[in-house]
Each structure stands twice: as C-alpha cells, then as structure tokens.
N, C-alpha and C. Protein backbone atom coordinates (compact mmCIF):
# COMPACT_ATOMS: atom_id res chain seq x y z
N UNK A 1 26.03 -51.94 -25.11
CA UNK A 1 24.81 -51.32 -25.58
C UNK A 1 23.83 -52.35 -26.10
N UNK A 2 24.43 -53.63 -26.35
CA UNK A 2 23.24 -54.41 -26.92
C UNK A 2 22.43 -54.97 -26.09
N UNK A 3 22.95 -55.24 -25.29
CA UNK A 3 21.94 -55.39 -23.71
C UNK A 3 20.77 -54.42 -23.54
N UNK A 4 20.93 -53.51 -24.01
CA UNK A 4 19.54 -52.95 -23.79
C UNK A 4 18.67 -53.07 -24.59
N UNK A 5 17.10 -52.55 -24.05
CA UNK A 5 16.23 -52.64 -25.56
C UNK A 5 16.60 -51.44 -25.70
N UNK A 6 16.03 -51.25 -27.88
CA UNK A 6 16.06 -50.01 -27.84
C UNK A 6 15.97 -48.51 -27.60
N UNK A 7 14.48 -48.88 -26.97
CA UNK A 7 13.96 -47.48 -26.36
C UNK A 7 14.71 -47.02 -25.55
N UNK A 8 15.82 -47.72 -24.34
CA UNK A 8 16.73 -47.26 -23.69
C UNK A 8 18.09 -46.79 -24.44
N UNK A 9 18.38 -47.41 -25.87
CA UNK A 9 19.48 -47.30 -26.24
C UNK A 9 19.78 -45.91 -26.90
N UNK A 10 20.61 -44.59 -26.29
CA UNK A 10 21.06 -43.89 -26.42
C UNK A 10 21.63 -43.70 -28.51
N UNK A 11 21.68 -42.47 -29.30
CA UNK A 11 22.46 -42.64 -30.27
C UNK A 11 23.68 -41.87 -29.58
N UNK A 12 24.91 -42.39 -30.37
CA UNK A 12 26.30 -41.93 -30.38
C UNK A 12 26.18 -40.72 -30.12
N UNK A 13 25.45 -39.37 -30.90
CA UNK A 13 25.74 -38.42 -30.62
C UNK A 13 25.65 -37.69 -29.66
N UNK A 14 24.39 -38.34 -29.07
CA UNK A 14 23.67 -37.59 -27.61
C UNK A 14 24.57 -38.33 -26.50
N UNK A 15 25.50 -39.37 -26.39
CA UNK A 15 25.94 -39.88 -25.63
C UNK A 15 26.94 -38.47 -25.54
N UNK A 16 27.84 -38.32 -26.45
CA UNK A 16 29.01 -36.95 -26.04
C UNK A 16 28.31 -35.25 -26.04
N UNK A 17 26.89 -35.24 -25.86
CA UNK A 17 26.38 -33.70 -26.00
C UNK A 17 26.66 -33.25 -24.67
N UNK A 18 27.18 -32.23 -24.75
CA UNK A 18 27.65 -31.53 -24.20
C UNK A 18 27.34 -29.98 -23.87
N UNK A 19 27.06 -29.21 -22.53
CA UNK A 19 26.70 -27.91 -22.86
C UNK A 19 27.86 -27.25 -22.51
N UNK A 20 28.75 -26.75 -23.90
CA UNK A 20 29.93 -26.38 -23.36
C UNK A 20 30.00 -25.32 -22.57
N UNK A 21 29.13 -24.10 -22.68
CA UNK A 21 28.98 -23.26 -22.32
C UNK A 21 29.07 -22.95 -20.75
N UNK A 22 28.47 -24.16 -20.15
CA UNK A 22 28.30 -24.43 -18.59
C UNK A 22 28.94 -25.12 -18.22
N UNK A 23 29.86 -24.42 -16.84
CA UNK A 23 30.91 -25.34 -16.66
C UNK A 23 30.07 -26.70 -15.66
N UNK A 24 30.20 -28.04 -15.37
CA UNK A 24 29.64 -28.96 -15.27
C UNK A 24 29.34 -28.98 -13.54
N UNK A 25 30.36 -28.22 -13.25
CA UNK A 25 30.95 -28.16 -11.99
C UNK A 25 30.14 -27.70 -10.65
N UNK A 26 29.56 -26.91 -11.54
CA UNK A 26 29.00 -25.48 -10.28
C UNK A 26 27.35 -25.65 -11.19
N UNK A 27 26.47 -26.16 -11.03
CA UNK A 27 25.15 -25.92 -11.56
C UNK A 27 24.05 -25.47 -10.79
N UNK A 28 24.09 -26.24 -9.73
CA UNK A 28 22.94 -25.91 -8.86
C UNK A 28 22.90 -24.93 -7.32
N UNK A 29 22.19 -24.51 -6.91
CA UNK A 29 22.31 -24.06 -5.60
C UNK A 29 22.55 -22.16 -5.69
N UNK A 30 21.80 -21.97 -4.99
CA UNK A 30 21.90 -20.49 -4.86
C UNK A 30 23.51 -19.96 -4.66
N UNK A 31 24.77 -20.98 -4.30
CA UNK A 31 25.66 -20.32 -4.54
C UNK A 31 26.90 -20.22 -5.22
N UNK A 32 25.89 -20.90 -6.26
CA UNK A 32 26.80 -21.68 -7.87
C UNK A 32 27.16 -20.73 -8.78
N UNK A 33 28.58 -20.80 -9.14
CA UNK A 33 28.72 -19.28 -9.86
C UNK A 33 28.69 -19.36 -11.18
N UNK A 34 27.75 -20.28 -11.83
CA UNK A 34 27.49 -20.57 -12.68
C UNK A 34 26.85 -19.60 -13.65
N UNK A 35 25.92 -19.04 -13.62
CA UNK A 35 25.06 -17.67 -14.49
C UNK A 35 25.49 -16.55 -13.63
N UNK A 36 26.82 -16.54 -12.60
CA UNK A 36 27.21 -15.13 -12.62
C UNK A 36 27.82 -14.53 -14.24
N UNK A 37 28.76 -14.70 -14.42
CA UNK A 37 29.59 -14.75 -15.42
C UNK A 37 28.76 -14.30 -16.60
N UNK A 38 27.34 -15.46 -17.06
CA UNK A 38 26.69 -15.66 -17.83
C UNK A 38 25.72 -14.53 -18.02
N UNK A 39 24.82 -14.64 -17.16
CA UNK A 39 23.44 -13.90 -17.39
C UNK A 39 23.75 -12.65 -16.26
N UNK A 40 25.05 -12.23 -15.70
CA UNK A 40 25.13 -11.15 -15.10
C UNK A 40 24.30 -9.98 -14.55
N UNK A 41 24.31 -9.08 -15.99
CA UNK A 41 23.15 -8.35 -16.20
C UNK A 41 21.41 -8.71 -15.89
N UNK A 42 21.30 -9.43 -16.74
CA UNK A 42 19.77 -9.82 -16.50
C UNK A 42 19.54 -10.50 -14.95
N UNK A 43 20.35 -11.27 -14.33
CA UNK A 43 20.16 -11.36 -12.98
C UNK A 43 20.29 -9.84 -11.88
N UNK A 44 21.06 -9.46 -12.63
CA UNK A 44 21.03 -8.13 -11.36
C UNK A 44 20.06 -7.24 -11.70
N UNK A 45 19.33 -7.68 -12.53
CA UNK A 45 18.24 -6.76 -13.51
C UNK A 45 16.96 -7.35 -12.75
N UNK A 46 16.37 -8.48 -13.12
CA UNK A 46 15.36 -8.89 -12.76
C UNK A 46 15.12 -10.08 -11.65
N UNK A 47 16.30 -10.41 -11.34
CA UNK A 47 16.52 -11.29 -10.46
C UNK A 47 17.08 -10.95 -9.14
N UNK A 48 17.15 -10.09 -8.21
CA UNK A 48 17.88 -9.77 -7.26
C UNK A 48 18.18 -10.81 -6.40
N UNK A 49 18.83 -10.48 -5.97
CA UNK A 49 19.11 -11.68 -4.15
C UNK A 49 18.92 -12.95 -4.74
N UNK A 50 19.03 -13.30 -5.67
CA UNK A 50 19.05 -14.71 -6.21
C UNK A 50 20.55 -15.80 -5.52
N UNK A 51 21.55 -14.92 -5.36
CA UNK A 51 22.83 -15.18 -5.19
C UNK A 51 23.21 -15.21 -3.68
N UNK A 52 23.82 -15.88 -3.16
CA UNK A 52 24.56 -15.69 -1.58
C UNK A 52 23.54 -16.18 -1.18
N UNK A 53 24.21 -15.62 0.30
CA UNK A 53 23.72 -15.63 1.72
C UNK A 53 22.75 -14.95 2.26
N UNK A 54 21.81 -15.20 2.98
CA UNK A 54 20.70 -14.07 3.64
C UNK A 54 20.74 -14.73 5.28
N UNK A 55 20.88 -14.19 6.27
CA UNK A 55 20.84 -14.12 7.70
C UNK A 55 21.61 -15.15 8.60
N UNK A 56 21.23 -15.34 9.53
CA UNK A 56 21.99 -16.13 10.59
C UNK A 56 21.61 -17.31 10.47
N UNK A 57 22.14 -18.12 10.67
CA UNK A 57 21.74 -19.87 10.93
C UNK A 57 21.36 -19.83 12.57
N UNK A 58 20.23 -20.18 12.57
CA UNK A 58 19.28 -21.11 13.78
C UNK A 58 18.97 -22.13 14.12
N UNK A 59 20.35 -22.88 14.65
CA UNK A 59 19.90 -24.33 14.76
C UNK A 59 18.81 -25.04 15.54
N UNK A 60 18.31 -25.90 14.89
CA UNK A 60 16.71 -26.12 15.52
C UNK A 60 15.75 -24.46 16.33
N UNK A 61 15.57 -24.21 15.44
CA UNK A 61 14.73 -23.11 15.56
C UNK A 61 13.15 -24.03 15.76
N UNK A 62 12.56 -23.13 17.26
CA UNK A 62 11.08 -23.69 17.46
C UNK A 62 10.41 -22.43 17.71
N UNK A 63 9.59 -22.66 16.86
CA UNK A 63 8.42 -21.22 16.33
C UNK A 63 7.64 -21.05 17.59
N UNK A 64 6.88 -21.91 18.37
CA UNK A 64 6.45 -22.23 19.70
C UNK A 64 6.65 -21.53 20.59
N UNK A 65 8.54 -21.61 20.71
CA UNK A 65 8.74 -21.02 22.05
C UNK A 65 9.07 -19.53 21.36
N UNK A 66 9.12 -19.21 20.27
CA UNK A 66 9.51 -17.78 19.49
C UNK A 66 8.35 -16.96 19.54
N UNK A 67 7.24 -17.24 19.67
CA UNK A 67 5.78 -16.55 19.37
C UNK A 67 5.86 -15.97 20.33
N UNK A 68 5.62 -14.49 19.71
CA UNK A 68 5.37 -13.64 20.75
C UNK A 68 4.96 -12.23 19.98
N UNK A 69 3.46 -12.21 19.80
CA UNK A 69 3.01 -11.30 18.65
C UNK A 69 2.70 -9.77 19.33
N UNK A 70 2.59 -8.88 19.14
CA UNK A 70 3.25 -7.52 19.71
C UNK A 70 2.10 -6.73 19.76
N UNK A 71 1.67 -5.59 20.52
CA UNK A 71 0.92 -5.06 19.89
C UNK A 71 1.32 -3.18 20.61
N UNK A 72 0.78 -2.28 19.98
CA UNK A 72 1.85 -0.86 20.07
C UNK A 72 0.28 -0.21 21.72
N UNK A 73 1.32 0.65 22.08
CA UNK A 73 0.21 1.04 23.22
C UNK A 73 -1.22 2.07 22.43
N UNK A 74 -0.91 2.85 21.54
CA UNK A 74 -2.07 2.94 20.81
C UNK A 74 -3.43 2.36 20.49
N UNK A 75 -2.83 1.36 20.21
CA UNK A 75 -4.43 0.20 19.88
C UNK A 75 -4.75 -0.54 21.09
N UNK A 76 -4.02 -0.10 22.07
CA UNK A 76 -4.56 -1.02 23.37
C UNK A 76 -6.65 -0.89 23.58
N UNK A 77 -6.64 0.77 23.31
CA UNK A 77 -8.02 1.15 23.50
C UNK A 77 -8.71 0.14 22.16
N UNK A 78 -8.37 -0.32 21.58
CA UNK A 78 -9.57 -0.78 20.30
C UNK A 78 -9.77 -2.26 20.67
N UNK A 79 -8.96 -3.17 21.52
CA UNK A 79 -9.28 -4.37 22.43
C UNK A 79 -10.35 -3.65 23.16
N UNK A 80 -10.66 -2.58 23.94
CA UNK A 80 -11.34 -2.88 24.71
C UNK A 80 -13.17 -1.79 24.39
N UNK A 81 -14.01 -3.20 24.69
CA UNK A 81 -15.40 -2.64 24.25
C UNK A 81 -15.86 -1.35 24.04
N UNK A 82 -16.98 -0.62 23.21
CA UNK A 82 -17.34 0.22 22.97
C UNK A 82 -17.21 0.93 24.80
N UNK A 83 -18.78 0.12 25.07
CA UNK A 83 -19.14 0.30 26.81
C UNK A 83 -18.24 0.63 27.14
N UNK A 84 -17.42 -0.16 27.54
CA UNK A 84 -16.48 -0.23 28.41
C UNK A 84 -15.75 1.26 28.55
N UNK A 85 -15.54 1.54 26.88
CA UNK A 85 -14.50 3.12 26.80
C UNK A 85 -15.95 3.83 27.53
N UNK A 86 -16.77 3.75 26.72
CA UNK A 86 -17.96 4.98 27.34
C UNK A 86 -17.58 5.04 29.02
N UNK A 87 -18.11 4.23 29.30
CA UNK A 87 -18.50 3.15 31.30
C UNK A 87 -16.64 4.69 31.75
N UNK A 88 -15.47 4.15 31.35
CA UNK A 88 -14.64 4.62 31.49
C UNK A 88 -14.11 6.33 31.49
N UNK A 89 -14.77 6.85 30.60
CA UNK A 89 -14.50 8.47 30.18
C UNK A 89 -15.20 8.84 31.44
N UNK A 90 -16.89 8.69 31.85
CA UNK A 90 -17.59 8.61 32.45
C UNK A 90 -17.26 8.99 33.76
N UNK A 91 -16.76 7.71 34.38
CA UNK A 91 -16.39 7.88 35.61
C UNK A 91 -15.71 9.02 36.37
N UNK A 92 -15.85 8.97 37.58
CA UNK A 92 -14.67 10.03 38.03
C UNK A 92 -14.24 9.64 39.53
N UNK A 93 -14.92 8.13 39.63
CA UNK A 93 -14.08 7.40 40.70
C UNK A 93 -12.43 7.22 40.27
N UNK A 94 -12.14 6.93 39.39
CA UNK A 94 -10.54 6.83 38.66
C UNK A 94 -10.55 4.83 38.51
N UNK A 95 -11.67 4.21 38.28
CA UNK A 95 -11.66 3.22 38.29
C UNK A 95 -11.17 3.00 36.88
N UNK A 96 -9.98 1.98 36.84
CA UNK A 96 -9.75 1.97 35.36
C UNK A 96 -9.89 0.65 34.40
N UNK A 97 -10.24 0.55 33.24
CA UNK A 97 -10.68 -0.94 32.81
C UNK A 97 -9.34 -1.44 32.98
N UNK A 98 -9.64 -2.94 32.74
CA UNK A 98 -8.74 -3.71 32.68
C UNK A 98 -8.80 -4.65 31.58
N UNK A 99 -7.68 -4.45 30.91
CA UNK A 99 -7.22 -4.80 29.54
C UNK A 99 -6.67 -5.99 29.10
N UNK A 100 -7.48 -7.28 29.31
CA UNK A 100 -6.25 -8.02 29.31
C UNK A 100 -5.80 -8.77 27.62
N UNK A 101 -4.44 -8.33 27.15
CA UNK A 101 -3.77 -8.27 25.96
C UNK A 101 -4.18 -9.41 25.56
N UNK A 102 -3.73 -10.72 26.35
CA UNK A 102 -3.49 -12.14 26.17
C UNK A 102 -4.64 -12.71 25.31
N UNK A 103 -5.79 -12.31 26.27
CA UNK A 103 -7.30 -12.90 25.42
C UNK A 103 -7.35 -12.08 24.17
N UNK A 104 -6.59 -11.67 23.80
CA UNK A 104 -6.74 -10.90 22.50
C UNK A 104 -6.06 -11.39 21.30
N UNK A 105 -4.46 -11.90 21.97
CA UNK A 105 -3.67 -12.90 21.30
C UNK A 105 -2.40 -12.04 20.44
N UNK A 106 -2.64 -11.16 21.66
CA UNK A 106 -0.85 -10.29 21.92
C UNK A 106 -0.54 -11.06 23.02
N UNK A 107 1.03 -10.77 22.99
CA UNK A 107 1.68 -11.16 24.11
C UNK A 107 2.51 -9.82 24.46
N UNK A 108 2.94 -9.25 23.58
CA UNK A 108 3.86 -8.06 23.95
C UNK A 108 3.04 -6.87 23.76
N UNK A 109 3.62 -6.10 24.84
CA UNK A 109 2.87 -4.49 24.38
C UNK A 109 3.92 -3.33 24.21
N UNK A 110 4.00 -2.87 23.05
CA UNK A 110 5.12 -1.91 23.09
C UNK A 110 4.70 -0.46 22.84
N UNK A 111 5.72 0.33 23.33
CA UNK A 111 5.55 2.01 23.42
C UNK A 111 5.23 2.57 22.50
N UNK A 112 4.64 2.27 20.85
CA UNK A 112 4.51 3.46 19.82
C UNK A 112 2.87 3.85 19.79
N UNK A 113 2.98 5.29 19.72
CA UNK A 113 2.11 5.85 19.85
C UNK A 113 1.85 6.59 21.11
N UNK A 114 0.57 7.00 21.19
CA UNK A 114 0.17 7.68 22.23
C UNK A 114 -0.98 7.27 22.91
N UNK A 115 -1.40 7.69 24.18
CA UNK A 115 -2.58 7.16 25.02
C UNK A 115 -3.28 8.07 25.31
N UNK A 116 -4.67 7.82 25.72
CA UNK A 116 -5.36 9.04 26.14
C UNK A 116 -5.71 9.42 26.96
N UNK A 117 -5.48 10.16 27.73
CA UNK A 117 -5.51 10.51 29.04
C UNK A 117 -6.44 9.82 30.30
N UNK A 118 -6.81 8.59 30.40
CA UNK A 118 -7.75 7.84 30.82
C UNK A 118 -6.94 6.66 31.18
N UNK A 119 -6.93 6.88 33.18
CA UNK A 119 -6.21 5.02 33.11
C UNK A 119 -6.30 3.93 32.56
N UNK A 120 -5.43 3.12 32.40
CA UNK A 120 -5.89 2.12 32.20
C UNK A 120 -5.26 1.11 32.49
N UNK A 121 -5.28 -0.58 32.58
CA UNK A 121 -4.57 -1.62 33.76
C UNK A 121 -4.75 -2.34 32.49
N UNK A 122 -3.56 -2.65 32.27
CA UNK A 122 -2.85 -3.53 31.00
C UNK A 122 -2.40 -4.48 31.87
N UNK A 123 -2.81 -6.03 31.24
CA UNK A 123 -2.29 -7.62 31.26
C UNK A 123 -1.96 -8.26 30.22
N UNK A 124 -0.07 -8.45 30.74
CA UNK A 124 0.55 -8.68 28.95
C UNK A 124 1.95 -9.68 29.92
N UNK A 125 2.31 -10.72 28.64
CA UNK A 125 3.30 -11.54 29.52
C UNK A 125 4.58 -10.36 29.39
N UNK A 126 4.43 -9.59 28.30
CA UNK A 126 6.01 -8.86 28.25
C UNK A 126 5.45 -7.51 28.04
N UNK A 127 6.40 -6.34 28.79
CA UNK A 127 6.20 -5.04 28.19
C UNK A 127 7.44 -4.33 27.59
N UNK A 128 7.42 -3.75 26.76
CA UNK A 128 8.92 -2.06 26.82
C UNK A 128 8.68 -1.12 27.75
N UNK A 129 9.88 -0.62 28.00
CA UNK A 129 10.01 0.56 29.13
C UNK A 129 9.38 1.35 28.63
N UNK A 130 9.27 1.44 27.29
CA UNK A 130 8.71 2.87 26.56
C UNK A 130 6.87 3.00 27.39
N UNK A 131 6.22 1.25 26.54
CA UNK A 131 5.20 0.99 26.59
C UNK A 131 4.77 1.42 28.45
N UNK A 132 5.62 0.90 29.82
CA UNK A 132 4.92 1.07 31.09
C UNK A 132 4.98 2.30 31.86
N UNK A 133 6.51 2.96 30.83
CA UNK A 133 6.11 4.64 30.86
C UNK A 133 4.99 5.27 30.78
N UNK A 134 4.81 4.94 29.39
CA UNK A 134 3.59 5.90 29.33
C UNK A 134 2.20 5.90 29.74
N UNK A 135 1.96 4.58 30.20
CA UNK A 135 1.28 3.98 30.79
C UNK A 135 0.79 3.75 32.30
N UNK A 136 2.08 4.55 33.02
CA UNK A 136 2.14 4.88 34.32
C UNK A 136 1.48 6.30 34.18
N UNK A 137 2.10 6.97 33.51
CA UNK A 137 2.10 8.62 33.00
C UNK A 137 0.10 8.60 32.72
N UNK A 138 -0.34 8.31 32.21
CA UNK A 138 -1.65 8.71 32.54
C UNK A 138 -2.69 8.02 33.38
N UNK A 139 -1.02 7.28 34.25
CA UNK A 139 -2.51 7.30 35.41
C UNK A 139 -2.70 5.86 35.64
N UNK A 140 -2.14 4.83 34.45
CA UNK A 140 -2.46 3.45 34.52
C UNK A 140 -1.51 2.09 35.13
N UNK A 141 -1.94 1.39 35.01
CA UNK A 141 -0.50 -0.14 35.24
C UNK A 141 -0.48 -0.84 34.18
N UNK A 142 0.59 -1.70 34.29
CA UNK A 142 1.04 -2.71 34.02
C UNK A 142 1.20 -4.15 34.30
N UNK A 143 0.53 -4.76 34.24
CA UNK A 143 0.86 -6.20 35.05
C UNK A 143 0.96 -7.71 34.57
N UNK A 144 1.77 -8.25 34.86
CA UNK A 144 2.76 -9.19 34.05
C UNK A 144 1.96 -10.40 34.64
N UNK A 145 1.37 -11.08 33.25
CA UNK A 145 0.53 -12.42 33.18
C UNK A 145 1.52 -13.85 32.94
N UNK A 146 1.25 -14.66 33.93
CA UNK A 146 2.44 -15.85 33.57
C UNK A 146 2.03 -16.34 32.10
C-alpha cells in the first residue's frame, strides 16, 4: 500500500465492504437470479419480462433481405388517384386501373378486408391466396413484379 499515492490508497475498512446481501456470483444479465429471491414482488409488479428468454436466435439476421412491408387488399383503392377511381367507376369498357403496390413501397398484398366491386390489376412482388381470391372475384388480377 505504500506504493501508492494517497488519493489511490484505499482505508482498511472499505477494502473488506462487502454487500452481504448479494450473492457476488450472479449480478448481472437478464438471467441472473440475483433480485429473484430479493425484490420478487416488486419485479413481478412493475417490472415484467425483465427475467429469461424472449424468442428464437437468428444467426446473422439481414433486415435487407427480410423487408417485405405488407399492405391488406382494402387500402389497395387509397394508392390509387382520386381520377383515376372516378376515370374507373365511370367506365363500362371493363378497363381496369393498374395498381402498382411497389411504387408505393409495399411489397406484399394480403387478403383482409374487402374490395369493391370494380376491377382492378394489382403489381406486387408477393401475394396471399386470400388477397388473389378476392381479387379475381371482382373481376381483377394479380401480377407478380420481379
């Protein structure tokens, strides 16, 4: 101890302080069973899911090739222009707009909801069966953008 200067030099007592209470062992990490025991209550009180495990491990997970943002066949009509719906009801050649998802910055189109009786020609890299059902059903397509 004399080797040091003082400001580094520890007193005797704080050298053996000790928190007996906590075992030394288990302190850190969400799966330290350290304040189970302890703060029990108040963790299951105000702290939930503090403890364990939550989901699958993904090794090297790339967000990149995962993107793929969704959109329900309902709102397909609100991509496409005022005009356009007018230009569309209108007609009675059966010409139907064409929708394309992508420039919108969906990639998927899925079945919830309902459509309105008015074709319409959807361009999407992915669909649900639900979504080209119903989508056939009044009249419209589907067609798959690389």
């Amino acid at each position: 101890m004399g080797s040091l200067p003082s400001s580094y030099q520890l007193e005797p007592e704080l050298l053996t302080a000790v928190t007996h209470h906590l075992p030394t062992s288990r302190l850190l990490g969400k799966g330290s069973g350290v304040l189970l025991p302890l703060d029990r209550i108040n963790f299951d009180k105000y702290h939930l899911g503090d403890f364990g495990k939550v989901g699958v491990r993904y090794y090297h997970f790339k967000r990149n090739q995962n993107f793929c943002p969704t959109v329900n066949v309902d709102k397909l009509w609100a991509l496409v222009s005022e005009q356009t719906r007018v230009n569309a009801a209108k007609s009675t050649i059966g010409a139907a707009p064409i929708t394309e998802v992508v420039r919108s910055g969906y990639y998927n189109v899925l079945g919830k909801g309902e459509l309105p009786e008015q074709p319409v020609i959807v361009k999407a890299k992915v669909f649900s069966r639900r979504a080209e059902e119903k989508m056939k059903g009044v009249g419209g397509a589907s067609v798959l953008v690389a």
